[in-house]
N, C-alpha and C. Protein backbone atom coordinates (compact mmCIF):
# COMPACT_ATOMS: atom_id res chain seq x y z
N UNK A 1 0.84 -1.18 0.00
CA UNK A 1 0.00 0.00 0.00
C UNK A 1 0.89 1.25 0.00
N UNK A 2 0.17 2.16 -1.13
CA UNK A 2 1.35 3.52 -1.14
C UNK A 2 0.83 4.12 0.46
N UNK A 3 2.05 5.13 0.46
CA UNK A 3 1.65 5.76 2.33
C UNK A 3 1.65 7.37 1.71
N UNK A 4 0.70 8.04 1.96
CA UNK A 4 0.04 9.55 1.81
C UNK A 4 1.57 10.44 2.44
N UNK A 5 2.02 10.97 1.12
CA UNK A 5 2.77 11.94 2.06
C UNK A 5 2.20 13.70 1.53
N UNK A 6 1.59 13.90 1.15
CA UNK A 6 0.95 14.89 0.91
C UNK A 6 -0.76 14.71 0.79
N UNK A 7 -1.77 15.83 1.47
CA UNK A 7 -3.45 15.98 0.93
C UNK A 7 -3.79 16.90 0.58
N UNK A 8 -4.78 16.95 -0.13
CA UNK A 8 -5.25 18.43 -0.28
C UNK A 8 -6.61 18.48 0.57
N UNK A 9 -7.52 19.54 0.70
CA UNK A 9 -8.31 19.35 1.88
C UNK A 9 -8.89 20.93 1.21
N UNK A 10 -10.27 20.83 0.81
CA UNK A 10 -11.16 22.63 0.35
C UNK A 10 -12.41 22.47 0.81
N UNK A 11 -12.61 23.44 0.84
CA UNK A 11 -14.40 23.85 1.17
C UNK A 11 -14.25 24.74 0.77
N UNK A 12 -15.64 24.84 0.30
CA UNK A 12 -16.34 26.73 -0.43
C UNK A 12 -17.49 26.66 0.65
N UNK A 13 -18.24 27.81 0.71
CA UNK A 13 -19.44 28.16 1.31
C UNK A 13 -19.84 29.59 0.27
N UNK A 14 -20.95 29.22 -0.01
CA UNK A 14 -21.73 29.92 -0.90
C UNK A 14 -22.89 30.66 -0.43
N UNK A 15 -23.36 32.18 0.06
CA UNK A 15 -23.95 33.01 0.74
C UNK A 15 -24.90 33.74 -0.34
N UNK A 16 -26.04 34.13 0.16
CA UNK A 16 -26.75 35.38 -0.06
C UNK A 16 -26.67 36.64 0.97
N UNK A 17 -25.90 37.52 0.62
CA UNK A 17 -26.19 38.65 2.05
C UNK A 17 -28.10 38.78 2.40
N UNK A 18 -28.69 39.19 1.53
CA UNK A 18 -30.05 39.48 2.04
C UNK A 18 -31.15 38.55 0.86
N UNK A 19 -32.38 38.38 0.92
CA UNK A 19 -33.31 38.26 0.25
C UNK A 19 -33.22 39.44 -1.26
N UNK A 20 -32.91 40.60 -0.58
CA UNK A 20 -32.87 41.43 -1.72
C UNK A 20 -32.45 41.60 -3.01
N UNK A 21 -31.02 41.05 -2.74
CA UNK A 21 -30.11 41.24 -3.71
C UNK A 21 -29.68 40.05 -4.23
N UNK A 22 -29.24 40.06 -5.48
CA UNK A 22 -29.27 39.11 -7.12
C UNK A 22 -27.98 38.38 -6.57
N UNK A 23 -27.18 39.38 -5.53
CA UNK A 23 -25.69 38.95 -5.85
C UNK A 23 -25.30 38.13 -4.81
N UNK A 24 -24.73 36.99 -5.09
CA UNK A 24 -24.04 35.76 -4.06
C UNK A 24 -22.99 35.35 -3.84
N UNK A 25 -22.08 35.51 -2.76
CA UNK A 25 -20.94 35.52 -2.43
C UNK A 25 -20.30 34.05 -2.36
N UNK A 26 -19.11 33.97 -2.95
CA UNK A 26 -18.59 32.47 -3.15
C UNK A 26 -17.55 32.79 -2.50
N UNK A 27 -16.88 31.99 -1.00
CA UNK A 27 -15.71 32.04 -0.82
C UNK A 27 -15.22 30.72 -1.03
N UNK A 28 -13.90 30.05 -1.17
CA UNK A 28 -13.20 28.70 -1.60
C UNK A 28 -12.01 28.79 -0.33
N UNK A 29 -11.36 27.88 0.63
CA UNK A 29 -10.17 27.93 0.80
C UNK A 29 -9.61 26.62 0.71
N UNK A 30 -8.30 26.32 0.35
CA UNK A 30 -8.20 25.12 -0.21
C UNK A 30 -6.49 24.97 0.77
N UNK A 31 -6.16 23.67 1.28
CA UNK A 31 -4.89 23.72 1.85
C UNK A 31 -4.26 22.28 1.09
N UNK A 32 -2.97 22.70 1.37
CA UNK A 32 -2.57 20.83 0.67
C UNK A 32 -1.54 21.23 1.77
N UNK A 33 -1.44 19.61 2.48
CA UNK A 33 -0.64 19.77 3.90
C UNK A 33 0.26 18.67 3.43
N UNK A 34 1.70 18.56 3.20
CA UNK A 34 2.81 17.83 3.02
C UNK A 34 3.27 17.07 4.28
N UNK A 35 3.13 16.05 4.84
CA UNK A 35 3.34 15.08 5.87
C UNK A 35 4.82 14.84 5.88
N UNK A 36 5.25 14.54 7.37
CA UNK A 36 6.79 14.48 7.46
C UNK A 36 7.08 13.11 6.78
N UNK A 37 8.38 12.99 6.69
CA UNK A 37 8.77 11.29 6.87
C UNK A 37 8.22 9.88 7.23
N UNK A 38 8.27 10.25 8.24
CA UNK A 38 7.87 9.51 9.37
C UNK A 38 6.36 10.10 10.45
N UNK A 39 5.49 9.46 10.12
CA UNK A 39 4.23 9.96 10.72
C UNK A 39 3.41 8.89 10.93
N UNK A 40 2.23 8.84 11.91
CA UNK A 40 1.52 7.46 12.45
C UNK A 40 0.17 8.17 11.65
N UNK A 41 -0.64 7.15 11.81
CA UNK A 41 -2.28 7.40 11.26
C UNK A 41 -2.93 8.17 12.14
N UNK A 42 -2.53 8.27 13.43
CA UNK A 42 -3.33 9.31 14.50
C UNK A 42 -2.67 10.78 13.91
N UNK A 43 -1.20 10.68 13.48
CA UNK A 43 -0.73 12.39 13.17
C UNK A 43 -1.76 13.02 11.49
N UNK A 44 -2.02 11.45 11.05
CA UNK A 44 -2.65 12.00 9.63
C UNK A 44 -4.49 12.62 9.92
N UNK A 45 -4.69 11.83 10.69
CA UNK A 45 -5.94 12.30 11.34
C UNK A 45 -5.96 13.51 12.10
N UNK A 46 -4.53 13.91 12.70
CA UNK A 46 -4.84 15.55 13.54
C UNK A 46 -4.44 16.28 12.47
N UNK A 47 -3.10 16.32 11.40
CA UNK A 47 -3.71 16.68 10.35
C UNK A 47 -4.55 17.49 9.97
N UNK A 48 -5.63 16.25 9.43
CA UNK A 48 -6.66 16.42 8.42
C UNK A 48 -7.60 17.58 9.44
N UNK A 49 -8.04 17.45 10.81
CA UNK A 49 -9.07 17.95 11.08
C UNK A 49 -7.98 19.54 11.78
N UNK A 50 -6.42 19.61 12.05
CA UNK A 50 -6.31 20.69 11.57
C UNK A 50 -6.40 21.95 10.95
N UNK A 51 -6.18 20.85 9.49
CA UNK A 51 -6.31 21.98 8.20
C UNK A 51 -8.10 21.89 8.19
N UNK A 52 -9.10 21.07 8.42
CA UNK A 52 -10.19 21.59 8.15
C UNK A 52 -10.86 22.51 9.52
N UNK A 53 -10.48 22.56 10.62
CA UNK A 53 -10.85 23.70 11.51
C UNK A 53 -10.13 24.60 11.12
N UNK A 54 -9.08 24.94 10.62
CA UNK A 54 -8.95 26.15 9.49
C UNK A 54 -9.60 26.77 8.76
N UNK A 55 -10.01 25.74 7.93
CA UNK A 55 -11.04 26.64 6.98
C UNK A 55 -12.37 26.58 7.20
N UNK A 56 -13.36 25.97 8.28
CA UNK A 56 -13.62 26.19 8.88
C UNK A 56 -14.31 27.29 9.31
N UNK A 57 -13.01 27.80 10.51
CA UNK A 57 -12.96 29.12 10.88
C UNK A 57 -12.68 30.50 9.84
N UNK A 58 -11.83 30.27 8.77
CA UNK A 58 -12.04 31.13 7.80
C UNK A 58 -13.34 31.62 7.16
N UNK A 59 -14.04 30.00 6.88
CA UNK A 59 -15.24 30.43 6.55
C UNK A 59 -16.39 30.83 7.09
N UNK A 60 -16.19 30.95 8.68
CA UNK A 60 -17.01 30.81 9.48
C UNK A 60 -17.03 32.43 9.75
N UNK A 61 -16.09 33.32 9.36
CA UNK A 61 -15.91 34.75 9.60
C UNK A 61 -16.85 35.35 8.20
N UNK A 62 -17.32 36.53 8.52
CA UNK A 62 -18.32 37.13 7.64
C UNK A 62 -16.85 37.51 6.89
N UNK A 63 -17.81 37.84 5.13
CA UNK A 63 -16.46 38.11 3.82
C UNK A 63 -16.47 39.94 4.28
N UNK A 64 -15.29 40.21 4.80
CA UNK A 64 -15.27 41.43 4.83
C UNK A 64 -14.69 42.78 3.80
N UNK A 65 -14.84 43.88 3.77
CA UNK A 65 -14.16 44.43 2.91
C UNK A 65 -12.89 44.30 2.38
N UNK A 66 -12.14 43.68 3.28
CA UNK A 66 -10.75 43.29 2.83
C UNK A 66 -10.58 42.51 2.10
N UNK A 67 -12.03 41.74 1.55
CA UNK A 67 -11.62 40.72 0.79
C UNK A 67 -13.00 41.32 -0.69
N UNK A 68 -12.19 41.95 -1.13
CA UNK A 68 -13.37 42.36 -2.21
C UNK A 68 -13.74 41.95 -3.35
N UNK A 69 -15.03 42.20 -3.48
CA UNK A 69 -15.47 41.43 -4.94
C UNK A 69 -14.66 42.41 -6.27
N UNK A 70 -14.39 41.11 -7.05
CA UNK A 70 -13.62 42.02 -7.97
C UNK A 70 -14.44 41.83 -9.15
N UNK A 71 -15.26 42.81 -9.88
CA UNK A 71 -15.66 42.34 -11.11
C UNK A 71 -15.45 41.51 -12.56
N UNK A 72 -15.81 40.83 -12.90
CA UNK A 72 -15.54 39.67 -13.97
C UNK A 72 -15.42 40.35 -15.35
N UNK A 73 -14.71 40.71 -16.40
CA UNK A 73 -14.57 41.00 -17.55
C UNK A 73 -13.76 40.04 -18.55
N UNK A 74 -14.02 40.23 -19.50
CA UNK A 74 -13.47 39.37 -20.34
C UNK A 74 -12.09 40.35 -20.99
N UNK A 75 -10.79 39.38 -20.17
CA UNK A 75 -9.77 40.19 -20.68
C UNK A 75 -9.55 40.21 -22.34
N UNK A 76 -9.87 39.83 -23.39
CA UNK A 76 -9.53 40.29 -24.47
C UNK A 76 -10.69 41.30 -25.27
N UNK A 77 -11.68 41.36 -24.37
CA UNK A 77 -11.97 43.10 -24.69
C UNK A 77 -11.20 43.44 -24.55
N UNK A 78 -9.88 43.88 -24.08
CA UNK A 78 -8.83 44.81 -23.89
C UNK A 78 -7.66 44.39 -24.94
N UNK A 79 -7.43 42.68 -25.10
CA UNK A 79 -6.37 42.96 -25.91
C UNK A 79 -6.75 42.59 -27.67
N UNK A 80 -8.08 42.66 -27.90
CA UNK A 80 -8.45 42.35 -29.09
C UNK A 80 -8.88 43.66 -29.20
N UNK A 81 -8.84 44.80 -28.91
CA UNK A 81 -9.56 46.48 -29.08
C UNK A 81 -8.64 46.62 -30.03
N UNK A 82 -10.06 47.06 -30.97
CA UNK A 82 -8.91 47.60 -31.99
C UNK A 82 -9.96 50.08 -31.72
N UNK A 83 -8.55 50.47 -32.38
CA UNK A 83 -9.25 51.97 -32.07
C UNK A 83 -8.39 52.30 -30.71
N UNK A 84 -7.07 51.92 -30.61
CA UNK A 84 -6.63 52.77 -29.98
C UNK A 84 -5.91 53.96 -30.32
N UNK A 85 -6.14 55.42 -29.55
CA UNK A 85 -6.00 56.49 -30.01
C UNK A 85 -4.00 56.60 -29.35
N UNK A 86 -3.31 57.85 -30.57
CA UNK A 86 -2.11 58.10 -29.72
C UNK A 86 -2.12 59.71 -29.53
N UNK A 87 -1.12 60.04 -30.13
CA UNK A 87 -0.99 62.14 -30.47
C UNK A 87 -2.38 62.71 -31.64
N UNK A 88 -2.70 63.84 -30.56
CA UNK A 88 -3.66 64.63 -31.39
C UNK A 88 -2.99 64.82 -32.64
N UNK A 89 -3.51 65.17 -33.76
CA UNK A 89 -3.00 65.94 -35.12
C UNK A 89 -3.92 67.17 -34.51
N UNK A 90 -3.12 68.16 -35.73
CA UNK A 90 -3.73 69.48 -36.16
C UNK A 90 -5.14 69.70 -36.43
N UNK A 91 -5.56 68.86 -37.21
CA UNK A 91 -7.10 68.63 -37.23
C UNK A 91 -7.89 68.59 -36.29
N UNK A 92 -7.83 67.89 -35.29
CA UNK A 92 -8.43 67.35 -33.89
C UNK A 92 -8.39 65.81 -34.31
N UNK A 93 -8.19 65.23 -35.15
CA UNK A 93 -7.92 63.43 -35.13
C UNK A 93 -6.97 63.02 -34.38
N UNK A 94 -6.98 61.77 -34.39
CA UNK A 94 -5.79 61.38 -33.64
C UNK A 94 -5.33 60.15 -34.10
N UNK A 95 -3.92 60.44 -33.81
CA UNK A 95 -3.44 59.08 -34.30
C UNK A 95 -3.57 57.69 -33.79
N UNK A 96 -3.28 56.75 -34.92
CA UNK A 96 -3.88 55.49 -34.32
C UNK A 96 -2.67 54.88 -33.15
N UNK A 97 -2.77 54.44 -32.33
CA UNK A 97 -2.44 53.97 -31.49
C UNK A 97 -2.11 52.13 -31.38
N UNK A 98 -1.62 51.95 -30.59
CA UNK A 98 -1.54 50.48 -30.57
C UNK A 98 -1.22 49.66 -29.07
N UNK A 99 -1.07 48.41 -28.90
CA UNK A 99 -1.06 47.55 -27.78
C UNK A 99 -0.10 47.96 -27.21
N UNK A 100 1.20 48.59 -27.81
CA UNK A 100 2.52 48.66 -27.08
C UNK A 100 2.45 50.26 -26.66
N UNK A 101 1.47 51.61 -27.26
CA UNK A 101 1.23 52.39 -26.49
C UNK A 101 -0.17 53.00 -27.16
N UNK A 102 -1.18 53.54 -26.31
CA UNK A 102 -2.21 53.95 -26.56
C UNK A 102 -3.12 54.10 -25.98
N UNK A 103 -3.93 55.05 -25.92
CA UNK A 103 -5.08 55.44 -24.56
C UNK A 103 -6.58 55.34 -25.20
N UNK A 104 -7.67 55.28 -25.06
CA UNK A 104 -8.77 56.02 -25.09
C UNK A 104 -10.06 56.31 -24.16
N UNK A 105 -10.80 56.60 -24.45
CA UNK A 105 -11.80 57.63 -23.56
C UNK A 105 -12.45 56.69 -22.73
N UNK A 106 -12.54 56.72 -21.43
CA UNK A 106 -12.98 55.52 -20.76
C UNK A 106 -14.74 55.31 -20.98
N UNK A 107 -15.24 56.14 -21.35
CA UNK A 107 -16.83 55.75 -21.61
C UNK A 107 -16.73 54.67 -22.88
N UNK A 108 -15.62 54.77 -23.67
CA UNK A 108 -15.43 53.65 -24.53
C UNK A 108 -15.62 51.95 -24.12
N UNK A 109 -15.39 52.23 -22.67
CA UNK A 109 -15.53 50.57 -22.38
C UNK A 109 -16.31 50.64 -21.30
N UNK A 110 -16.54 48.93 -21.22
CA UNK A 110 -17.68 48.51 -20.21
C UNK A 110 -17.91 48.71 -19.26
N UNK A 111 -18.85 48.56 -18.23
CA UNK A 111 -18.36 49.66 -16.64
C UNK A 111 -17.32 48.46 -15.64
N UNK A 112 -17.79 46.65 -16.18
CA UNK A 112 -17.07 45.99 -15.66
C UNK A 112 -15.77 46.76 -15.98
N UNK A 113 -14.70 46.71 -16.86
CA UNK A 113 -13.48 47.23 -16.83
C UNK A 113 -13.26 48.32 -16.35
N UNK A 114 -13.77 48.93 -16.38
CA UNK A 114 -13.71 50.35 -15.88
C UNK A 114 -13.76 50.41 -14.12
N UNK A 115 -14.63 49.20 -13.68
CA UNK A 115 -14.67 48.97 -12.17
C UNK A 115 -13.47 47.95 -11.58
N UNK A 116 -12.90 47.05 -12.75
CA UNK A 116 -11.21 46.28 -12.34
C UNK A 116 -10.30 47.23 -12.48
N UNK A 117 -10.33 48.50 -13.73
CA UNK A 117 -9.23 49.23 -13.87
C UNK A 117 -9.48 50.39 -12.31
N UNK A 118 -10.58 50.08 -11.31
CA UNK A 118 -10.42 51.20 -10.87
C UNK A 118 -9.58 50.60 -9.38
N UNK A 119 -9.67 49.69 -9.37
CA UNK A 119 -8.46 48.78 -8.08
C UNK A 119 -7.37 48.84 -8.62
N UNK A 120 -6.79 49.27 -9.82
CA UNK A 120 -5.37 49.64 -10.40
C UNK A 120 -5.28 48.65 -11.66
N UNK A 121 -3.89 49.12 -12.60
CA UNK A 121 -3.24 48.53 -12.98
C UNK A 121 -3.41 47.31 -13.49
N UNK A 122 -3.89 46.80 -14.33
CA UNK A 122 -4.17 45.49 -14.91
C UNK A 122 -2.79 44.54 -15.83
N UNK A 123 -2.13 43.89 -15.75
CA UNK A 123 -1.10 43.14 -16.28
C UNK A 123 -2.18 42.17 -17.39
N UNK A 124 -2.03 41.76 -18.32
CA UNK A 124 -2.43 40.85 -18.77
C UNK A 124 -1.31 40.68 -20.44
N UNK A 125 -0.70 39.72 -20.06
CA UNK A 125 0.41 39.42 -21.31
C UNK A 125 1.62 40.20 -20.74
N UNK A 126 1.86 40.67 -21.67
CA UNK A 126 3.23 41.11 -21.61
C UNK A 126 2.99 43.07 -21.56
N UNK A 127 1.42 43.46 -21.17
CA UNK A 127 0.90 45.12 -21.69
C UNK A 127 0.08 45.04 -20.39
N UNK A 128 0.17 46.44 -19.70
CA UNK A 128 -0.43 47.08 -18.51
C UNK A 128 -1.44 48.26 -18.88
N UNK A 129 -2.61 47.84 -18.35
CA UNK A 129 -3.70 48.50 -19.14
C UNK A 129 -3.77 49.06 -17.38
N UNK A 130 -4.24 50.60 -17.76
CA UNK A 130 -4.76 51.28 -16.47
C UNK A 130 -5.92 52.87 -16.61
N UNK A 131 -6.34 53.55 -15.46
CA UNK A 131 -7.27 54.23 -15.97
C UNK A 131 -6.62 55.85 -15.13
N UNK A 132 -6.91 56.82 -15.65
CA UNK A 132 -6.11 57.84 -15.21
C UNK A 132 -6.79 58.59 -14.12
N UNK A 133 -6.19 59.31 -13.04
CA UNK A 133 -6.44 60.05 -11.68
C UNK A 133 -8.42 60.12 -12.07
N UNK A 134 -8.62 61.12 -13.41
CA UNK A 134 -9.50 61.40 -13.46
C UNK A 134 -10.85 60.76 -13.98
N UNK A 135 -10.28 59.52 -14.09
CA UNK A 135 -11.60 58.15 -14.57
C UNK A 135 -11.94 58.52 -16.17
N UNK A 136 -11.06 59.08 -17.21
CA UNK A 136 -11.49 59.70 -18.34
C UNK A 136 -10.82 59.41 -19.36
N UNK A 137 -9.57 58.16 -19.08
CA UNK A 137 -9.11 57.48 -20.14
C UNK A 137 -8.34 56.50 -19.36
N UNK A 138 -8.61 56.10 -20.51
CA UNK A 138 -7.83 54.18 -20.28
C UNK A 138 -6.66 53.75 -20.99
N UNK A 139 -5.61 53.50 -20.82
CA UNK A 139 -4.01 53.77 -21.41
C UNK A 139 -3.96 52.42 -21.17
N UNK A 140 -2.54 52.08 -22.33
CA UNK A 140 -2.07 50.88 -22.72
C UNK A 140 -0.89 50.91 -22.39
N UNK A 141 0.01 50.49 -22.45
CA UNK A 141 1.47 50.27 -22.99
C UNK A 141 1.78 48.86 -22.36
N UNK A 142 3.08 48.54 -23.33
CA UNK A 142 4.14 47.53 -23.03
C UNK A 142 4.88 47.63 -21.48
N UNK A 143 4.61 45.92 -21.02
CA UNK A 143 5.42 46.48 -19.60
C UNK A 143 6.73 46.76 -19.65
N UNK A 144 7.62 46.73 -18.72
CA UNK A 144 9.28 47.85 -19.12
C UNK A 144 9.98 46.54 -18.88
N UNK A 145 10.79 46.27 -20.17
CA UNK A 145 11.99 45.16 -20.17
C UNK A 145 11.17 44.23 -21.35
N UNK A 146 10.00 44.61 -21.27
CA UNK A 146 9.30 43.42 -22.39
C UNK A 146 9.13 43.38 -24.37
């Protein structure tokens, strides 16, 4: 018989804050506990109920602001956009822009992105998409070294 030297061990708990509202909170915590050498079946059993009064108690605490919902968008709205703007011309047009640098007007996109770009800074690939002091454009560029 093989002998367990590693488990994994998760629970989710899945909430409604009120009757009211559409929206339902999913928390997950998941542990994988690596066993010594040398261990008896009573240490695999304190263990196991260890790591699950862990989570447990994690889950047993209300989801507080510190742990915030982050809105769901589909990252290649961002890297399949085509219409990114760069330098005004003389005219008032502007030049076309691209993945490695380029901004445009944040009413241009969805309010989901607009509500991830507003926790900062988005990485996705090898380009850092972000939204400026004044919530009124949304900038591209290449990250630095890439």
């Amino acid at each position: 018989m093989a002998k367990i030297s590693e488990f994994r061990i998760g629970k989710g708990l899945t909430t409604r804050p009120s009757e009211k509202e559409e929206i339902w909170t999913k928390r997950y915590l998941e542990f994988t506990v690596k066993m010594p050498e040398q261990f008896t079946d009573k240490d695999l059993q304190d263990a196991i109920l260890a790591a699950e009064y862990a989570i447990d108690n994690f889950l047993g605490q209300p989801a507080t602001p510190a742990t915030p919902q982050i809105p769901e968008f589909d990252p290649g709205l961002l890297m399949n956009r085509q219409g990114w703007k760069a330098k005004k011309k003389g005219d008032g047009t502007y030049e076309s822009g691209s993945l490695s640098w380029g901004w445009d007007f944040a009413d241009k996109f969805s309010k989901e992105i607009i509500q991830a770009l507003e926790r900062g800074p988005i990485e996705i690939d090898k380009y850092v998409f972000s939204l400026n002091k004044e919530r009124t454009l949304v900038s591209v560029k290449k990250k630095k070294g890439e």
